[in-house]
C-alpha atoms as a PDB file:
ATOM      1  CA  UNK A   1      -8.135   5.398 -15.680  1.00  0.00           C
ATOM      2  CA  UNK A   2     -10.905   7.768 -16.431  1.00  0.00           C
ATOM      3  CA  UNK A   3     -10.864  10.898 -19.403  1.00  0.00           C
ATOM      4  CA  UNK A   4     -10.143  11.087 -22.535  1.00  0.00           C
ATOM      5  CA  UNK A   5      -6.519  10.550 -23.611  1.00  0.00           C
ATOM      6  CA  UNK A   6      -4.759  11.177 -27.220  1.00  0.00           C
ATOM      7  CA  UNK A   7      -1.517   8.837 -27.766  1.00  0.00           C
ATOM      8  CA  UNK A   8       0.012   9.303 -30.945  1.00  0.00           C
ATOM      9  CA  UNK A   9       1.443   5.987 -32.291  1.00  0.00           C
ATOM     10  CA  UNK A  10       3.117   7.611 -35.570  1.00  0.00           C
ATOM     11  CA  UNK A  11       1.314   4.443 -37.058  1.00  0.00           C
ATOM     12  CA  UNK A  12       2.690   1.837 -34.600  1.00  0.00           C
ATOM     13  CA  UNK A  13       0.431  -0.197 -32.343  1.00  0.00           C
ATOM     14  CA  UNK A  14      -0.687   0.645 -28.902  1.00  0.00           C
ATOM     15  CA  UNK A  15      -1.663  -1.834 -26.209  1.00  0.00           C
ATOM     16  CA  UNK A  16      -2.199  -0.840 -23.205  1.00  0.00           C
ATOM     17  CA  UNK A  17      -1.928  -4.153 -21.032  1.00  0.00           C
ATOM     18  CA  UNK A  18       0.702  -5.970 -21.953  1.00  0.00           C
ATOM     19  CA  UNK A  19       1.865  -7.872 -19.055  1.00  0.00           C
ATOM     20  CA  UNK A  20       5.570  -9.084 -19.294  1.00  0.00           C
ATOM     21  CA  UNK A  21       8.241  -8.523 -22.101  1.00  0.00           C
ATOM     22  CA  UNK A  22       7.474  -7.738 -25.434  1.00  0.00           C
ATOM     23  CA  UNK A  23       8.993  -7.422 -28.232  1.00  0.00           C
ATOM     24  CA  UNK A  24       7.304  -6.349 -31.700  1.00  0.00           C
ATOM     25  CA  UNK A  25       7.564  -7.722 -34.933  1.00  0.00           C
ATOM     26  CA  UNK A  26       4.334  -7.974 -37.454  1.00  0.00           C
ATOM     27  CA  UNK A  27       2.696  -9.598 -33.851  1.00  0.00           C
ATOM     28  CA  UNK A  28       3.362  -9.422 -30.926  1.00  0.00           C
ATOM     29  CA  UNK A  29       5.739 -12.015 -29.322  1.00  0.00           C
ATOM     30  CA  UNK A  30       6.665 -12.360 -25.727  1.00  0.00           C
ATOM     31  CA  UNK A  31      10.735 -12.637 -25.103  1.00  0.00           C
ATOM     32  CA  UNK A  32      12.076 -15.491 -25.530  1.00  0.00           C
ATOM     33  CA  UNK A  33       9.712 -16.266 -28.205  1.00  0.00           C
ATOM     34  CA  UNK A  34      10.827 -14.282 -31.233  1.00  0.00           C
ATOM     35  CA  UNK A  35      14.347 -16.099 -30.909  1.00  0.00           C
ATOM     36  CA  UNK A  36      12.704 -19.730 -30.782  1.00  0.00           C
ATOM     37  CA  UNK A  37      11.135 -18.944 -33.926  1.00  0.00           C
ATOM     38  CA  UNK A  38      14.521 -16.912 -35.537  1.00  0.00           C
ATOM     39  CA  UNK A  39      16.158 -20.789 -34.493  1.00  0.00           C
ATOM     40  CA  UNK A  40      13.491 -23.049 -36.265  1.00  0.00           C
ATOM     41  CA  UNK A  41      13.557 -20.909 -39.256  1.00  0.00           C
ATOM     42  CA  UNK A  42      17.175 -20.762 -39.255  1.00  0.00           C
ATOM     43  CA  UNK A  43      17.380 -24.593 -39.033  1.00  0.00           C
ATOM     44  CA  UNK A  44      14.815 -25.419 -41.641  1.00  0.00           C
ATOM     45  CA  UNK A  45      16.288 -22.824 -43.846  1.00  0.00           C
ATOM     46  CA  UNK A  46      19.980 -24.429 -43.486  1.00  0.00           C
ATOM     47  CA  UNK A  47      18.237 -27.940 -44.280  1.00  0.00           C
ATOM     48  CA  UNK A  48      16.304 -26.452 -47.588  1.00  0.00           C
ATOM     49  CA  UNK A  49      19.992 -24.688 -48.513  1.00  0.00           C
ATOM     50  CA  UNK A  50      21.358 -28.317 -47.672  1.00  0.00           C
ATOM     51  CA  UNK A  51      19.136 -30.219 -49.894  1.00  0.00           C
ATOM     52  CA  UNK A  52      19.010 -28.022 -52.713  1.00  0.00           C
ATOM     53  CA  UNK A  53      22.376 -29.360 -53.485  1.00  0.00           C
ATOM     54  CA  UNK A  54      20.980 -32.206 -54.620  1.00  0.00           C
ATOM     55  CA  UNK A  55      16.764 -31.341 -55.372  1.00  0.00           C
ATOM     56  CA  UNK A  56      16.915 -28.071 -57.331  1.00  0.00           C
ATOM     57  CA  UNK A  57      14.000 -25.790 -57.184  1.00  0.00           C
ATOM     58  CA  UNK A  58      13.413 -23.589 -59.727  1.00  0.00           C
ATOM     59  CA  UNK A  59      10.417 -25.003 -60.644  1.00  0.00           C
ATOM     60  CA  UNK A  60       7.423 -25.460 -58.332  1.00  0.00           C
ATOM     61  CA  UNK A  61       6.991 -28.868 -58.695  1.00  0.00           C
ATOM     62  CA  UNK A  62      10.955 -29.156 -58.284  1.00  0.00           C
ATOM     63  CA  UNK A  63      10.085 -26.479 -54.563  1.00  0.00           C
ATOM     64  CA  UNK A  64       7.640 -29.158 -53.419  1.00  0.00           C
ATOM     65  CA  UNK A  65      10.101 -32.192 -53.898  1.00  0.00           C
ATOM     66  CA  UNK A  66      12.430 -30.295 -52.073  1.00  0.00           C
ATOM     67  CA  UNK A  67       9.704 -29.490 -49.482  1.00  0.00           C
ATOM     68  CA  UNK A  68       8.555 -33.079 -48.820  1.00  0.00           C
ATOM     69  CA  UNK A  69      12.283 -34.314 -48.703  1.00  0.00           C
ATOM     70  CA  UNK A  70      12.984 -31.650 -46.188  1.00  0.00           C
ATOM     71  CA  UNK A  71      10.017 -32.446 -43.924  1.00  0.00           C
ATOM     72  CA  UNK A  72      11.259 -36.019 -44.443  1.00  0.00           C
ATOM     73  CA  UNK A  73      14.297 -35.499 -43.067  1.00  0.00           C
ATOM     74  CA  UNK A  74      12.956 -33.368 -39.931  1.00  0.00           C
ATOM     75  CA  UNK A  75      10.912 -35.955 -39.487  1.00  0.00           C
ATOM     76  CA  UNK A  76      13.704 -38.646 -39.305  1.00  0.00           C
ATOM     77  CA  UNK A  77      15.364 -36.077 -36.527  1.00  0.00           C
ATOM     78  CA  UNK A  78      12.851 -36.358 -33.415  1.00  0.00           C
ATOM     79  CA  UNK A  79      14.935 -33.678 -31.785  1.00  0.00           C
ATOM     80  CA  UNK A  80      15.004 -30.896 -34.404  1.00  0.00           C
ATOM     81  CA  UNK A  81      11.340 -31.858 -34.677  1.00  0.00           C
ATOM     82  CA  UNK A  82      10.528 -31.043 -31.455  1.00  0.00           C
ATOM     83  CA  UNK A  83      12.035 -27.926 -31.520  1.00  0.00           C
ATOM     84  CA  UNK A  84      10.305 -27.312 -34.595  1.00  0.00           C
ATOM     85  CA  UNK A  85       6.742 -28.289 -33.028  1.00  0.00           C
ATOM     86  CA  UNK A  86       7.923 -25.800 -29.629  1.00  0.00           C
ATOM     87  CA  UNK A  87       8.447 -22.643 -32.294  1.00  0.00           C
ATOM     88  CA  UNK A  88       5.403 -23.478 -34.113  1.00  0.00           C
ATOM     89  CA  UNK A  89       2.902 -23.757 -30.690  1.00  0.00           C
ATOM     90  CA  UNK A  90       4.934 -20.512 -29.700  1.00  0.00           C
ATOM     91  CA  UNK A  91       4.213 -18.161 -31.974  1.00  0.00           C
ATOM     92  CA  UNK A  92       2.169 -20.083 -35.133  1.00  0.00           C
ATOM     93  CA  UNK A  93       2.985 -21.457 -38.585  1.00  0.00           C
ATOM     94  CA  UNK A  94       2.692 -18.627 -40.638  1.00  0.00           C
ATOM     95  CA  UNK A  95       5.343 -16.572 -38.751  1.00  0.00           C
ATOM     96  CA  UNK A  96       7.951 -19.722 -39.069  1.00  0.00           C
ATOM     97  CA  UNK A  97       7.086 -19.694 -43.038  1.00  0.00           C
ATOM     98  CA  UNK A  98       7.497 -16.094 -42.924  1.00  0.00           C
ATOM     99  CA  UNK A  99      11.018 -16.669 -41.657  1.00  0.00           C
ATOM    100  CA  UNK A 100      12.013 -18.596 -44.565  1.00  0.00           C
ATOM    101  CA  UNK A 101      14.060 -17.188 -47.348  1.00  0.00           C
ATOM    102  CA  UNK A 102      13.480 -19.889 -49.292  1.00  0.00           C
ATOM    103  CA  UNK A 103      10.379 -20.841 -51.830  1.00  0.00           C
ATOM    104  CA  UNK A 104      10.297 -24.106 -50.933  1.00  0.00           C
ATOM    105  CA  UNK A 105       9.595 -23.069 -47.685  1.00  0.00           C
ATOM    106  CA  UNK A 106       5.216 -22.219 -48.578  1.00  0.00           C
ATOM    107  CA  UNK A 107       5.296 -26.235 -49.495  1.00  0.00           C
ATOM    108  CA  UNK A 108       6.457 -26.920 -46.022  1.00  0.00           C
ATOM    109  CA  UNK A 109       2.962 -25.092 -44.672  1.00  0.00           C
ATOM    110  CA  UNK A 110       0.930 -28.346 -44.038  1.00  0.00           C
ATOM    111  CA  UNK A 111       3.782 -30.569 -42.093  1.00  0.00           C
ATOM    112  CA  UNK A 112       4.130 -27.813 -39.819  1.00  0.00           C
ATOM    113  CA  UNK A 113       0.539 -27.558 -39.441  1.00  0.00           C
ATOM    114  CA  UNK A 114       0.255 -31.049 -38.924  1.00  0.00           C
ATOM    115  CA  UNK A 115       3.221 -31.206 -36.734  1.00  0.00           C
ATOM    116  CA  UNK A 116       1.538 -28.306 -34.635  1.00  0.00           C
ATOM    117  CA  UNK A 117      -1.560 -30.585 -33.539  1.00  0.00           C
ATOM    118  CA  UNK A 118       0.684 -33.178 -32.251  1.00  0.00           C
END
């Protein structure tokens, strides 16, 4: 394509080669991919409601307790940590911690990280 063009993006982003299907959030995320890390987030998020029953956290040593016994406990569940691992290599760490409604969930930053190099 040759000239000058104007495209008015009322603010939104513009890319002009995206190949595929794409769906936008803060990032951009390929189909598919968006859902995959909705379902990780959704999972970690039950086990944090879960587990709260018994580790309160309204403190933030009390969050990281709850933190270390959830990534305990996804760690003791290869298959839920695999899907884990799949969201995370999809479409990074910080958007799965984003997902979270739940404080505990920031503590939960450096197993996922570590769980994404394996």
């Amino acid at each position: 394509m040759t000239g000058n063009r104007y495209i008015k993006t009322d603010g939104g982003n513009y890319n002009e080669r995206i190949e595929g299907d794409y769906v936008q959030a803060e990032t951009y995320y390929a189909a598919g991919q968006r859902q995959t890390l909705a379902a990780a987030a959704a999972e970690i998020q039950e086990l944090l409601e879960h587990l709260q029953q018994s580790y309160p956290a309204t403190t933030t040593t009390e969050q990281r307790i709850l933190a270390t016994e959830a990534a305990k406990r996804i760690e003791a569940d290869p298959q839920l940590k695999q899907r884990i691992i799949k969201a995370i290599k999809t479409g990074g760490v910080a958007a799965v911690v984003k997902l979270l409604d739940n404080p505990a969930g920031a503590f939960l930053e450096g197993a996922l990280e570590g769980w994404q190099a394996e």
